[in-house]
Protein backbone atom coordinates (compact mmCIF):
# COMPACT_ATOMS: atom_id res chain seq x y z
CA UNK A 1 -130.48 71.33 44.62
CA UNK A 2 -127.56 69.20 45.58
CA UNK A 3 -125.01 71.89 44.91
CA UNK A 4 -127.14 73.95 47.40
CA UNK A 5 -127.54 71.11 49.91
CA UNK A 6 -123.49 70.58 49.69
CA UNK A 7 -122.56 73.95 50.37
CA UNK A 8 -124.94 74.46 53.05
CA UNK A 9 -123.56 71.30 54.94
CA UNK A 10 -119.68 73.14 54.30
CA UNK A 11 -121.08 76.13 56.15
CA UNK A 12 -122.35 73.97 58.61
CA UNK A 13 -118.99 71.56 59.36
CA UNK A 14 -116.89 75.55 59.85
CA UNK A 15 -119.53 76.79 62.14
CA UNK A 16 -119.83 73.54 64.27
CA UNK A 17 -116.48 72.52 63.95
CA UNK A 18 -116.13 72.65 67.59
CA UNK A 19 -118.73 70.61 68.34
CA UNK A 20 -117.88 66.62 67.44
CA UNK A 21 -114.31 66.40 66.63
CA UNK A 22 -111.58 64.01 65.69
CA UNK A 23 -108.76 66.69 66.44
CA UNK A 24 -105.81 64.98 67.92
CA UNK A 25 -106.82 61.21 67.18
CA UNK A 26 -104.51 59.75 64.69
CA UNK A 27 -102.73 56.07 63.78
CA UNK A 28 -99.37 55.83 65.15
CA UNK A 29 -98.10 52.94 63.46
CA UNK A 30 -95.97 52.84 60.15
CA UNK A 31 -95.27 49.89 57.63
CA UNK A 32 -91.26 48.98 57.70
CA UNK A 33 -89.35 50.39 54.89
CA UNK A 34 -88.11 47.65 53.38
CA UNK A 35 -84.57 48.74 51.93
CA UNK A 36 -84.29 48.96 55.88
CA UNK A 37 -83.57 45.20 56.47
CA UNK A 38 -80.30 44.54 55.73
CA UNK A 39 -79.86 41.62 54.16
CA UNK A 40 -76.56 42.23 51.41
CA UNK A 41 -74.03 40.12 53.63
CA UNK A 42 -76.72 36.91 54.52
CA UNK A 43 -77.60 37.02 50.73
CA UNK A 44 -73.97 37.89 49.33
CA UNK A 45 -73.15 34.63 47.21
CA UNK A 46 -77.08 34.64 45.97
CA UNK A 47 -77.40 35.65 42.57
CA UNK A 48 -80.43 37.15 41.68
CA UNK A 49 -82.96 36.47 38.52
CA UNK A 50 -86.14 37.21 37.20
CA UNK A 51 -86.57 33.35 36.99
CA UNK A 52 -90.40 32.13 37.45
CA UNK A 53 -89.61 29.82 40.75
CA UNK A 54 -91.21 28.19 42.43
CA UNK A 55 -94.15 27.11 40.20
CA UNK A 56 -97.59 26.57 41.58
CA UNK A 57 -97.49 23.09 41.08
CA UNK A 58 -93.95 22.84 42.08
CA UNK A 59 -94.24 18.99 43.90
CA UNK A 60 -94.56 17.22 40.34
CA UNK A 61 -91.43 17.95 39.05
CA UNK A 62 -90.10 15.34 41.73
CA UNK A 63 -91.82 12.92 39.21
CA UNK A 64 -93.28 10.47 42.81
CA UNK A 65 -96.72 9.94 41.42
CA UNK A 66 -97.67 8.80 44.90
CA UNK A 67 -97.19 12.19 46.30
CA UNK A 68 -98.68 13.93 43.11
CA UNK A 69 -101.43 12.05 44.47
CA UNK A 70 -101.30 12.62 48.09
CA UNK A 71 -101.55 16.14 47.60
CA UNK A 72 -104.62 16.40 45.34
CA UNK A 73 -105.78 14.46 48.02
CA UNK A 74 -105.04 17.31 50.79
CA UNK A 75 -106.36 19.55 48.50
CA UNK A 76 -109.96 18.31 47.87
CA UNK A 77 -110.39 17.00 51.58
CA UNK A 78 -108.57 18.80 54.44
CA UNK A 79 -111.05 20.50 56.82
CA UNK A 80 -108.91 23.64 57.20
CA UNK A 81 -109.44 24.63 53.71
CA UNK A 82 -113.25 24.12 53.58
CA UNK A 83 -113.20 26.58 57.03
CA UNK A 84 -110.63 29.27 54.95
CA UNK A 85 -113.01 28.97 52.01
CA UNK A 86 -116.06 29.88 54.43
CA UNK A 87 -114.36 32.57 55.55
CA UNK A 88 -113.62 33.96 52.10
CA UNK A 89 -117.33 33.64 51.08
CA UNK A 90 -118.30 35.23 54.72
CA UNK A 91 -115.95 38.42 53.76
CA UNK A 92 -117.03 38.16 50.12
CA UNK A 93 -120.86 38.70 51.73
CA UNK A 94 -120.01 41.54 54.08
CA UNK A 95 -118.12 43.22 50.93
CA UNK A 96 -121.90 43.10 49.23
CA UNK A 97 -123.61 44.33 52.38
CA UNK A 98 -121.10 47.35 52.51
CA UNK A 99 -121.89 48.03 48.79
CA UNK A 100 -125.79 48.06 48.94
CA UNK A 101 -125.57 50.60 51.65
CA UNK A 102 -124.33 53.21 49.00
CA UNK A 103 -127.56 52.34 46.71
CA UNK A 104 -130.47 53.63 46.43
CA UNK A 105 -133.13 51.32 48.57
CA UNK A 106 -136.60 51.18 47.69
CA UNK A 107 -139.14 49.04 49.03
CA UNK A 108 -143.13 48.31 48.45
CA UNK A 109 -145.49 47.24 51.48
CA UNK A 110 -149.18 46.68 51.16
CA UNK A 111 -151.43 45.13 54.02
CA UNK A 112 -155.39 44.50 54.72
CA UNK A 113 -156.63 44.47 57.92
CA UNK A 114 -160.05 44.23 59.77
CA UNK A 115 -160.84 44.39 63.40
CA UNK A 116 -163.66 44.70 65.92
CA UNK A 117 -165.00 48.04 67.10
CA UNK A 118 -166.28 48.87 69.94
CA UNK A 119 -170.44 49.60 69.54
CA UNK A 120 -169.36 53.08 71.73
CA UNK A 121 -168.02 54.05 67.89
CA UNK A 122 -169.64 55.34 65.39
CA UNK A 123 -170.02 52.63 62.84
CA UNK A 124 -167.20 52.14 59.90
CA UNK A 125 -168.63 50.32 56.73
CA UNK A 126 -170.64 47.82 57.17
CA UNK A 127 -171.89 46.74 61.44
CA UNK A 128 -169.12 47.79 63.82
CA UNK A 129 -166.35 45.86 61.74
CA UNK A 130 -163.40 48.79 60.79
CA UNK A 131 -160.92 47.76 57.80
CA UNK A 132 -158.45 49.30 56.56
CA UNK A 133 -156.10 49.27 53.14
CA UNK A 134 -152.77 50.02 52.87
CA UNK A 135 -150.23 50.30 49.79
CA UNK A 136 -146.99 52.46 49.80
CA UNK A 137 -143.83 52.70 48.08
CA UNK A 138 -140.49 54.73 49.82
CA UNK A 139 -137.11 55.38 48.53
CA UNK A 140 -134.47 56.22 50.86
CA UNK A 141 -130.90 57.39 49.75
CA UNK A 142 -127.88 58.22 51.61
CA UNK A 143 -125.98 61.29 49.26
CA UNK A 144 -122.06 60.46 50.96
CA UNK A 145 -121.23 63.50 50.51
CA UNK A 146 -117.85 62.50 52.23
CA UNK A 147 -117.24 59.55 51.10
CA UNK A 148 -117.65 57.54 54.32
CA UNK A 149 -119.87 54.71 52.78
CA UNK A 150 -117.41 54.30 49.59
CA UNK A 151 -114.78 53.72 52.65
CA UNK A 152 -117.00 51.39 54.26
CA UNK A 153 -117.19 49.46 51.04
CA UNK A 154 -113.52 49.60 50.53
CA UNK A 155 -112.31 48.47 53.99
CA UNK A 156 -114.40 45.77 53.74
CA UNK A 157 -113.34 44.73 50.09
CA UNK A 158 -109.56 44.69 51.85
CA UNK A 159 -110.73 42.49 53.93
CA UNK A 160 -112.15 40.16 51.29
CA UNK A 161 -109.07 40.20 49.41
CA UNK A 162 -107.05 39.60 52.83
CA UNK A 163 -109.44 36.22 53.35
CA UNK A 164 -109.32 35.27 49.62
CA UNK A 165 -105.48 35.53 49.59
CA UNK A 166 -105.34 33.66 52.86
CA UNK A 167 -107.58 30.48 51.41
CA UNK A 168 -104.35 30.32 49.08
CA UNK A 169 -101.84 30.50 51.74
CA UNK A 170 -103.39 27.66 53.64
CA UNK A 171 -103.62 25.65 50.60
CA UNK A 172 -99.54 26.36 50.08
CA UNK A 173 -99.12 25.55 53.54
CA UNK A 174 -100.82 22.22 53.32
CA UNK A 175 -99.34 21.17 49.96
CA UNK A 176 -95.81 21.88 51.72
CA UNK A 177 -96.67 20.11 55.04
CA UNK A 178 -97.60 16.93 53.02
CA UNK A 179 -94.46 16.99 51.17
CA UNK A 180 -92.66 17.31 54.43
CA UNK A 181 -94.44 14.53 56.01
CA UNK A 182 -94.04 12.34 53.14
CA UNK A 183 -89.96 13.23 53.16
CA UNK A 184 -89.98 12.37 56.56
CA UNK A 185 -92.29 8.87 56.29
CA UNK A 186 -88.84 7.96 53.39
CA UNK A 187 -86.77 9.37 55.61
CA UNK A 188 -87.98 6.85 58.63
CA UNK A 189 -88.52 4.16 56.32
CA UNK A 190 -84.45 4.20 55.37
CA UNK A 191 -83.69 4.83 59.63
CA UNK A 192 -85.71 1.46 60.11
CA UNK A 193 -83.63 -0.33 57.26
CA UNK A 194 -80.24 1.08 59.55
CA UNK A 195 -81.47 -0.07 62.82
CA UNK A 196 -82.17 -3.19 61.51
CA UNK A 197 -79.09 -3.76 60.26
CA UNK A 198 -77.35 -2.72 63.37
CA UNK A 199 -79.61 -5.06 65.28
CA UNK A 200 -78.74 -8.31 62.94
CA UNK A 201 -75.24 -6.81 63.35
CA UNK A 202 -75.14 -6.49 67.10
CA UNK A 203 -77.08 -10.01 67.52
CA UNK A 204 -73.99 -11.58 65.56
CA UNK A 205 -71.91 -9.77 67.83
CA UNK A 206 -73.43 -11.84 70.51
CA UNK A 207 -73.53 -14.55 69.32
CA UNK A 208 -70.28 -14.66 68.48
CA UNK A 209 -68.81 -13.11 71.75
CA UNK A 210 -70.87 -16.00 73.52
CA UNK A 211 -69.03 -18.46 71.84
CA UNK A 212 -65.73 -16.70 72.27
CA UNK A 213 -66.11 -16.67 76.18
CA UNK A 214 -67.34 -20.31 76.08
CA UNK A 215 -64.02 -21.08 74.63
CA UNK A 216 -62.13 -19.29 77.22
CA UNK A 217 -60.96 -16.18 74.44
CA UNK A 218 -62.54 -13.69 76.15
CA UNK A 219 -64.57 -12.74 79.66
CA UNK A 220 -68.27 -11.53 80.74
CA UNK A 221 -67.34 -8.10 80.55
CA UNK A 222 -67.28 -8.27 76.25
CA UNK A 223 -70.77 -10.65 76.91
CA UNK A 224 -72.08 -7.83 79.02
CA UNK A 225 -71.04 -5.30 76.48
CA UNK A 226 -72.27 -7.14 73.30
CA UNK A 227 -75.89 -7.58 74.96
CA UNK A 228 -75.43 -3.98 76.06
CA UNK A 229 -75.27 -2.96 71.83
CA UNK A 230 -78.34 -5.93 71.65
CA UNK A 231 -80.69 -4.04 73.57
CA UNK A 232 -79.43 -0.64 72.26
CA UNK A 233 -80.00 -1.65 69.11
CA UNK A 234 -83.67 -3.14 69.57
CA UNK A 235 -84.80 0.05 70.98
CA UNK A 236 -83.61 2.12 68.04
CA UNK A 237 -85.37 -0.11 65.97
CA UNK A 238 -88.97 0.61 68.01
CA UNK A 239 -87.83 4.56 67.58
CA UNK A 240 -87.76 3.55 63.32
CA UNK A 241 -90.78 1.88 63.65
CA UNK A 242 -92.70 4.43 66.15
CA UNK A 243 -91.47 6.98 63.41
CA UNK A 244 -93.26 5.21 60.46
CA UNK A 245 -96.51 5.51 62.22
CA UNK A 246 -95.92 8.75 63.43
CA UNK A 247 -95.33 9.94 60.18
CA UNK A 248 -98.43 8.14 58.85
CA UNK A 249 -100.82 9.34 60.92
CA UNK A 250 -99.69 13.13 60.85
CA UNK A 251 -100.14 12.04 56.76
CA UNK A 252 -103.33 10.85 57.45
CA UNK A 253 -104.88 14.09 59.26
CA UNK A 254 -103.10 16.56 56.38
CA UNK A 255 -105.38 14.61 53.95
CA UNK A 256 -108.28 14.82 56.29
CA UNK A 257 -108.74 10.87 57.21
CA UNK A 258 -108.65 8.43 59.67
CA UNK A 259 -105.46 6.78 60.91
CA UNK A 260 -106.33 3.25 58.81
CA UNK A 261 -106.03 5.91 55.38
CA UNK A 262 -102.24 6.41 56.48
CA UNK A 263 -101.65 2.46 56.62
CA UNK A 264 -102.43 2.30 52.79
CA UNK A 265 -99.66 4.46 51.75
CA UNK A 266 -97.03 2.92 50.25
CA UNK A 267 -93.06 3.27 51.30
CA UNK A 268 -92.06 6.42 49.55
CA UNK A 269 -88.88 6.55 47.10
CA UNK A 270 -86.25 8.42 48.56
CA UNK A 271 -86.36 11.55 46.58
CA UNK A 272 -82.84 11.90 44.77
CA UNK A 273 -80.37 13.96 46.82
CA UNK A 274 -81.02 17.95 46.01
CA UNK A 275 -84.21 17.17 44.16
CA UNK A 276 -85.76 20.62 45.45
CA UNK A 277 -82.33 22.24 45.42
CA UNK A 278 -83.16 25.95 45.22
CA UNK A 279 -81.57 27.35 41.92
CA UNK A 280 -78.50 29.14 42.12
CA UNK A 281 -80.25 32.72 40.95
CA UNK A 282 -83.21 33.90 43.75
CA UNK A 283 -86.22 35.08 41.66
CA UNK A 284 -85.94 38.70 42.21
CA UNK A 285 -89.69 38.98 42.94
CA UNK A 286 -89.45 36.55 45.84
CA UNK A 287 -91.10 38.18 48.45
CA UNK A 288 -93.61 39.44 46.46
CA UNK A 289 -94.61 35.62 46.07
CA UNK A 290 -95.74 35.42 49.59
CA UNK A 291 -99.41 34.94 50.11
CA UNK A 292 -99.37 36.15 54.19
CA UNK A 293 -97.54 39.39 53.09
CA UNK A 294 -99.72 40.18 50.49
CA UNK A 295 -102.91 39.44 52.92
CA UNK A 296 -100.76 41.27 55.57
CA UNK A 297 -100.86 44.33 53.71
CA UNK A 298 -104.42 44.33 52.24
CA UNK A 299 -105.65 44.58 56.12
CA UNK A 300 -103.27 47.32 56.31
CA UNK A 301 -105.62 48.98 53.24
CA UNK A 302 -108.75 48.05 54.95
CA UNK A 303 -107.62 49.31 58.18
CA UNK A 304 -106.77 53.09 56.59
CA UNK A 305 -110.41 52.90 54.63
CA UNK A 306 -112.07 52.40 58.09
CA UNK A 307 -110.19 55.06 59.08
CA UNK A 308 -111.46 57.32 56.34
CA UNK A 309 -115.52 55.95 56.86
CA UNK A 310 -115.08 56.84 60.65
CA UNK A 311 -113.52 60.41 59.92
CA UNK A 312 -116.86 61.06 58.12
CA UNK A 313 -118.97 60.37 61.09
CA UNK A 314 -117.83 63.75 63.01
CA UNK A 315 -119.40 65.80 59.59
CA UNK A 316 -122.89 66.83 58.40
CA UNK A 317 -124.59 63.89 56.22
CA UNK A 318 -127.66 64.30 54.29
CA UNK A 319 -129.66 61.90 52.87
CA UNK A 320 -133.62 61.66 51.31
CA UNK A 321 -136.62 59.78 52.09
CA UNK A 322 -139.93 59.94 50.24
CA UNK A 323 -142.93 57.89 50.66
CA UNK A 324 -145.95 57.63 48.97
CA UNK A 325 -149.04 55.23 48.94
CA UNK A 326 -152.83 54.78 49.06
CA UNK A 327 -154.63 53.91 52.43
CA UNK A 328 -158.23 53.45 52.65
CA UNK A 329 -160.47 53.20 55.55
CA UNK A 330 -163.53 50.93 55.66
CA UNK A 331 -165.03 49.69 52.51
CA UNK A 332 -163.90 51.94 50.56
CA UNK A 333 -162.10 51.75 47.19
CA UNK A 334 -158.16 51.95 47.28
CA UNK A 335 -157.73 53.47 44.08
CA UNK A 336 -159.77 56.78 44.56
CA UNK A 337 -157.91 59.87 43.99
CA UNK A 338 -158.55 60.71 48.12
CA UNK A 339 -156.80 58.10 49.61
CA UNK A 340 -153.43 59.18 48.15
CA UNK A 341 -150.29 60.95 49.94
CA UNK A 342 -146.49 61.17 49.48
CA UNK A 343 -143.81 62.40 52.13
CA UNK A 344 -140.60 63.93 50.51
CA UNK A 345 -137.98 64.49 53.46
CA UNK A 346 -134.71 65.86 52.68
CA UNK A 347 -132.96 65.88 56.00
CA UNK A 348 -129.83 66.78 57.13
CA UNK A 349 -127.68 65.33 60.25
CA UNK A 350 -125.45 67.42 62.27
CA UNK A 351 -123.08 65.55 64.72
CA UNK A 352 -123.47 67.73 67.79
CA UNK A 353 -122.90 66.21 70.90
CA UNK A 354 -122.42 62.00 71.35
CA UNK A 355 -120.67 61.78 74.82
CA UNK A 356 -117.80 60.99 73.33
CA UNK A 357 -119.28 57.65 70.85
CA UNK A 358 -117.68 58.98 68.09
CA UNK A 359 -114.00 59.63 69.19
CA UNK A 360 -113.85 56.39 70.63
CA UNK A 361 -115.09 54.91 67.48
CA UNK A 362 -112.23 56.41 65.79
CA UNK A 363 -109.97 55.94 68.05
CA UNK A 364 -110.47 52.03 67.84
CA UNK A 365 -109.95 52.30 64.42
CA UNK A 366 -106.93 53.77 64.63
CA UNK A 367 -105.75 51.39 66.94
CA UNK A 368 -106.99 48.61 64.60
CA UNK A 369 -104.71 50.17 61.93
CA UNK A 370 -101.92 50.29 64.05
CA UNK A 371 -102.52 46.33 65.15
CA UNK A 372 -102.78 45.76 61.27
CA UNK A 373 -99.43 47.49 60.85
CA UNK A 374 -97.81 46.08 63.12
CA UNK A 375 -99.02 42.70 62.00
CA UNK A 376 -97.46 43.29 58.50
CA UNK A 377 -94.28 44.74 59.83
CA UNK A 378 -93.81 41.08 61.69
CA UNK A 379 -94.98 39.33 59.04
CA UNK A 380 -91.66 40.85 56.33
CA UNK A 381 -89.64 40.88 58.66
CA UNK A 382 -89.90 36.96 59.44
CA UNK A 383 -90.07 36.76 55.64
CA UNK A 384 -86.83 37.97 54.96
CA UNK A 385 -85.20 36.06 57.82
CA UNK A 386 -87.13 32.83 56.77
CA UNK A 387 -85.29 33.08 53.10
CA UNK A 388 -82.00 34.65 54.29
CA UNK A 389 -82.15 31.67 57.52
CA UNK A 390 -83.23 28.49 54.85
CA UNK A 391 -80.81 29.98 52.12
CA UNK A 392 -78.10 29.25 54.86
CA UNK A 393 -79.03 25.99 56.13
CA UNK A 394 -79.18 24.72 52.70
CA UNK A 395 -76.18 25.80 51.95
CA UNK A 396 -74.31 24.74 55.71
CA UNK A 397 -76.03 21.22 55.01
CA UNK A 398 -74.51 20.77 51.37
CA UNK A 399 -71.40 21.15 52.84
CA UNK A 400 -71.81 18.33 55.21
CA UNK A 401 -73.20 15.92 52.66
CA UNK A 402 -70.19 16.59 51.01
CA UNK A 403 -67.97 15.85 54.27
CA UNK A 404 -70.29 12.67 55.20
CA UNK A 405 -70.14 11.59 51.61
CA UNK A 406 -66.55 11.13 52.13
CA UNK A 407 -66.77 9.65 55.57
CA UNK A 408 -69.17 7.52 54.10
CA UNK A 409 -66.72 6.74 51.13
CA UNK A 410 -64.25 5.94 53.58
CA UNK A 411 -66.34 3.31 55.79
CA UNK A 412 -67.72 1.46 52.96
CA UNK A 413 -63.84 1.39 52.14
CA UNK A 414 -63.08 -0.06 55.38
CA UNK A 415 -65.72 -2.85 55.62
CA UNK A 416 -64.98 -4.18 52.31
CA UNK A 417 -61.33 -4.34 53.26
CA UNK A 418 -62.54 -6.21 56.34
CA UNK A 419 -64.34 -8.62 54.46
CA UNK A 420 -61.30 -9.11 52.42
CA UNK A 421 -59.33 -10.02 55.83
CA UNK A 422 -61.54 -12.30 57.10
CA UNK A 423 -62.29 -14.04 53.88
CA UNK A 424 -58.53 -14.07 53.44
CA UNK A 425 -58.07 -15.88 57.42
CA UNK A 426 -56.21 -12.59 58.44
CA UNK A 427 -58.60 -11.28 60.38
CA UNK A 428 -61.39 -11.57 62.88
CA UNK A 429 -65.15 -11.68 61.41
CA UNK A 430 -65.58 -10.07 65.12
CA UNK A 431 -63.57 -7.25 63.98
CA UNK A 432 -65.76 -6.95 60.37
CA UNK A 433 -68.77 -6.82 62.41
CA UNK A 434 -66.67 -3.73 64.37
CA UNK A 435 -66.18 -1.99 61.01
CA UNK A 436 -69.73 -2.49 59.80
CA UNK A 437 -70.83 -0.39 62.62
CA UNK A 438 -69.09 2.39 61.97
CA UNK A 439 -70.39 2.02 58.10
CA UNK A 440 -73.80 1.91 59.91
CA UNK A 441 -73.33 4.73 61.81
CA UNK A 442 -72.26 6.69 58.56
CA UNK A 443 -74.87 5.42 56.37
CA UNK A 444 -77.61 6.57 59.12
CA UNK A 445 -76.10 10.39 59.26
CA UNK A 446 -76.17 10.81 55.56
CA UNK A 447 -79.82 9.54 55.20
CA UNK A 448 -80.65 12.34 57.95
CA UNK A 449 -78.98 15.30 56.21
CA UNK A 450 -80.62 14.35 52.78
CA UNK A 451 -83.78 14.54 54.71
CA UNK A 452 -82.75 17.60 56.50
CA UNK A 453 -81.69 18.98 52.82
CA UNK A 454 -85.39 17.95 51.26
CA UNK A 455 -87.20 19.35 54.41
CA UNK A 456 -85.09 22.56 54.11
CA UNK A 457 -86.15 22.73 50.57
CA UNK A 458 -89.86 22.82 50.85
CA UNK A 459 -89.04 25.37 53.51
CA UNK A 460 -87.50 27.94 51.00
CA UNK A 461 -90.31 27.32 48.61
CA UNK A 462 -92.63 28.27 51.12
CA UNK A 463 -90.53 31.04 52.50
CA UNK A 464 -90.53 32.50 48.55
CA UNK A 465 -94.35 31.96 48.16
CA UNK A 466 -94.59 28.43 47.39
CA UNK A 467 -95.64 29.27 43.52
CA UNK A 468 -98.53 31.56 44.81
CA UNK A 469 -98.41 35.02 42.51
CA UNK A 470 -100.36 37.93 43.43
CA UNK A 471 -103.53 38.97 41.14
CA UNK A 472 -102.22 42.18 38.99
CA UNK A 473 -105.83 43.87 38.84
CA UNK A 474 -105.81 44.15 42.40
CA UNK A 475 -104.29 47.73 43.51
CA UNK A 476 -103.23 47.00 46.92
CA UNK A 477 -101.48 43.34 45.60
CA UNK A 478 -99.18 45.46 43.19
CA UNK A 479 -98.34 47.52 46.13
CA UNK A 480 -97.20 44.42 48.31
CA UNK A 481 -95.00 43.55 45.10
CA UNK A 482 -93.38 46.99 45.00
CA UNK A 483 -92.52 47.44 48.82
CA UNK A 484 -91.31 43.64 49.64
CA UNK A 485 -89.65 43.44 45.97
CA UNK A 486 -86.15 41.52 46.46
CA UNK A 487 -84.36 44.09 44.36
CA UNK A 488 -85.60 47.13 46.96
CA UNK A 489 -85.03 44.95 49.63
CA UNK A 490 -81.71 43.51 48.51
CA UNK A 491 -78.72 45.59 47.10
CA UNK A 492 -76.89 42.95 45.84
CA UNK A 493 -72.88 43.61 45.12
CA UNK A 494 -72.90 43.22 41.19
């Protein structure tokens, strides 16, 4: 019977083919190739390896307990992942709705009722009370002959892979943005120790210059100047300390507390120099890694499924019903071979005329698909310019530690020669206080680029998928790993 039923919907979908269409509706978007984004000269002095970097749990090999700690905290309490989670069990449930409406559904009712007659009726049972007894049992079942429910249920299992995979990007996100927050909380700890040094430097200044133009050595314009570097000085030293509680209070709301939790935390260790240096081989599988390109292009998948499910609106569908049950009237008994019946409705829909319902229900969806596309499409392309963009300031800012390490080398030099002179009566402790400054100044722009060089660090492990990998049973995942895989999208000069 259902090879009759199929081929009798076929003759049906080439006689009324002219009816409800989807002729001339299609997608217009199209993922990027990859092996289009050039990326051989931004990459060239990057080798390439199959090494497993970075690891999921890629903040403990910095061996600061205190931030091991910190980010479990993140972890179990930030708001934002409690709201990703919901919306991974909220796509989880809509996967299971799409499923059940391929199954078979049967359902059992039953009901008793009695009412008042009217005495202008004849008499049911007993007086003019009627009653009536009801039991029945249907089955209803959808054949998809074309697949359009299996669609359904695909699209929407994209989706739930898109929201599952994007629970793990926001917990990547927030394990990096702690890290970066606690870099910066060291990194404004070690500005506060400059500025106030430079302001115990600049008050001896003073101090000194007020004595010097008390004796008649030198004139209001060096008093004017020296309180000039006092004040300076004082207000950098607010900027250090309106940095500390910046930092702990942006702390404080990653770990999903109240400002007074950010007061408790300790002054981080400044994390050696290079402690997140990114390996000199890229892990050839580092785009791959990302958790937004892989979520990226499972909406693409669910986008083509709906597609699919709303292609198999404009053809016939046939599904069954049956029904069958007891009903009784009055008093009398349920059971009795007379108060039986059964329905069994094979039916068949033909998609005539919808004033147009249907082709605009498509045509959303492809739309949708093109919106997903496009999504994706933005989504590698900041990728690769993310990696290619940190790879470069990492390697622009090693060069300047190296420069400032010398200048820094060189200024130490100076002030201990200075303190030689004045020790020695040759010179001026004026003039040490002069060359103390300039080691000040030096010590204060190498403690920024080893903060720029940390923050820049967590950057490129986020930028290669912050230790996330992709699930291998899922079929869509393995595709994301094939089309953003560094060795398609990077022809590296062997």
């Amino acid at each position: 019977m259902r090879v009759q039923l199929i081929a009798a919907a076929v003759g049906l979908t080439l006689a009324l083919a002219g009816c409800a269409s989807a002729g001339g509706l299609h997608p217009d978007g199209a993922p990027i190739n990859p092996n289009s984004l050039a990326v051989t000269r931004s990459l060239a002095n990057v080798k390439l390896s199959p090494a497993a970097w970075p690891q999921a749990d890629w903040w403990t090999s910095l061996g600061d307990s205190q931030l091991n700690a910190l980010i479990a905290e993140a972890l179990r309490d930030n708001p934002s992942l409690a709201e990703a989670d919901a919306r991974a069990r909220l796509a989880q449930s809509e996967t299971a709705q799409a499923d059940a409406g391929r199954k078979p559904q049967v359902d059992l009712a039953g009901s008793v009722a009695e009412a008042r007659l009217p005495t202008t009726l004849p008499p049911i049972g007993k007086g003019h009370n009627g009653a009536a007894k009801y039991v029945s049992a249907s089955f209803k079942w959808d054949l998809d002959l074309w697949g359009g429910e299996r669609a359904a249920w695909e699209a929407a299992f994209g989706q739930q892979r898109a929201a599952e995979v994007d629970a793990h990007a926001a917990r990547i996100e927030l394990s990096t943005n702690v890290a970066r927050a606690y870099v910066q909380l060291g990194y404004a700890y070690a500005q506060q120790d400059v500025a106030a040094a430079e302001l115990e430097r600049a008050t001896d200044v003073q101090k000194l210059t007020r004595q010097r133009v008390a004796a008649g050595i030198d004139s209001q314009v060096q008093l004017k100047q020296s309180d000039s570097e006092v004040a300076s000085a004082q207000g950098q030293k607010a900027q250090a300390d309106r940095a500390i509680d910046a930092a702990r209070s942006a702390l404080s709301v990653l770990l999903g507390k109240g400002p007074d939790r950010g007061l408790t935390i300790a002054r981080p260790q400044l994390l050696p120099p290079g402690a997140l240096r990114v390996p000199s081989d890229l892990p050839v599988e580092l785009l791959g890694r990302r958790a937004d390109l892989v979520a990226a292009r499972w909406r693409v998948e669910a986008a083509d499924k709906d597609i699919d499910a709303a292609k198999t609106q404009f053809l016939p569908n046939v599904n069954i019903t049956a029904v069958a049950g007891l009903v009784a009237l009055g008093g009398g008994n349920l059971f009795q071979a007379k108060t039986r019946f059964y329905d069994v409705a094979p039916a068949i829909s033909l998609p005539l005329f919808d004033g147009g319902r249907r082709r605009a229900d498509l045509n959303g969806k492809d739309a949708q698909y093109d919106l997903a596309v496009a999504q994706y499409n933005d989504t590698l392309v900041r990728a690769v310019n993310e990696v290619c963009d940190d790879q470069d300031a990492l390697a622009s800012l090693q060069v300047q530690i190296d420069a400032q390490q010398r200048a820094l080398d060189a200024a130490n030099d100076a002030w201990t020669l200075a303190e030689q002179r004045y020790k020695a009566g040759i010179g001026s402790y004026l003039e040490a206080l002069s060359v103390r400054q300039e080691l000040l100044i030096a010590e204060q722009r190498m403690a920024t680029l080893h903060a720029e060089q940390t923050d820049y660090s967590v950057q490129m492990i986020q930028a290669l998928g912050g230790g996330y990998r992709p699930s291998q049973s899922a079929p869509d995942a393995s595709a994301v790993a094939a089309d953003a895989n560094a060795s398609s999208l990077i022809h590296h000069r062997s």
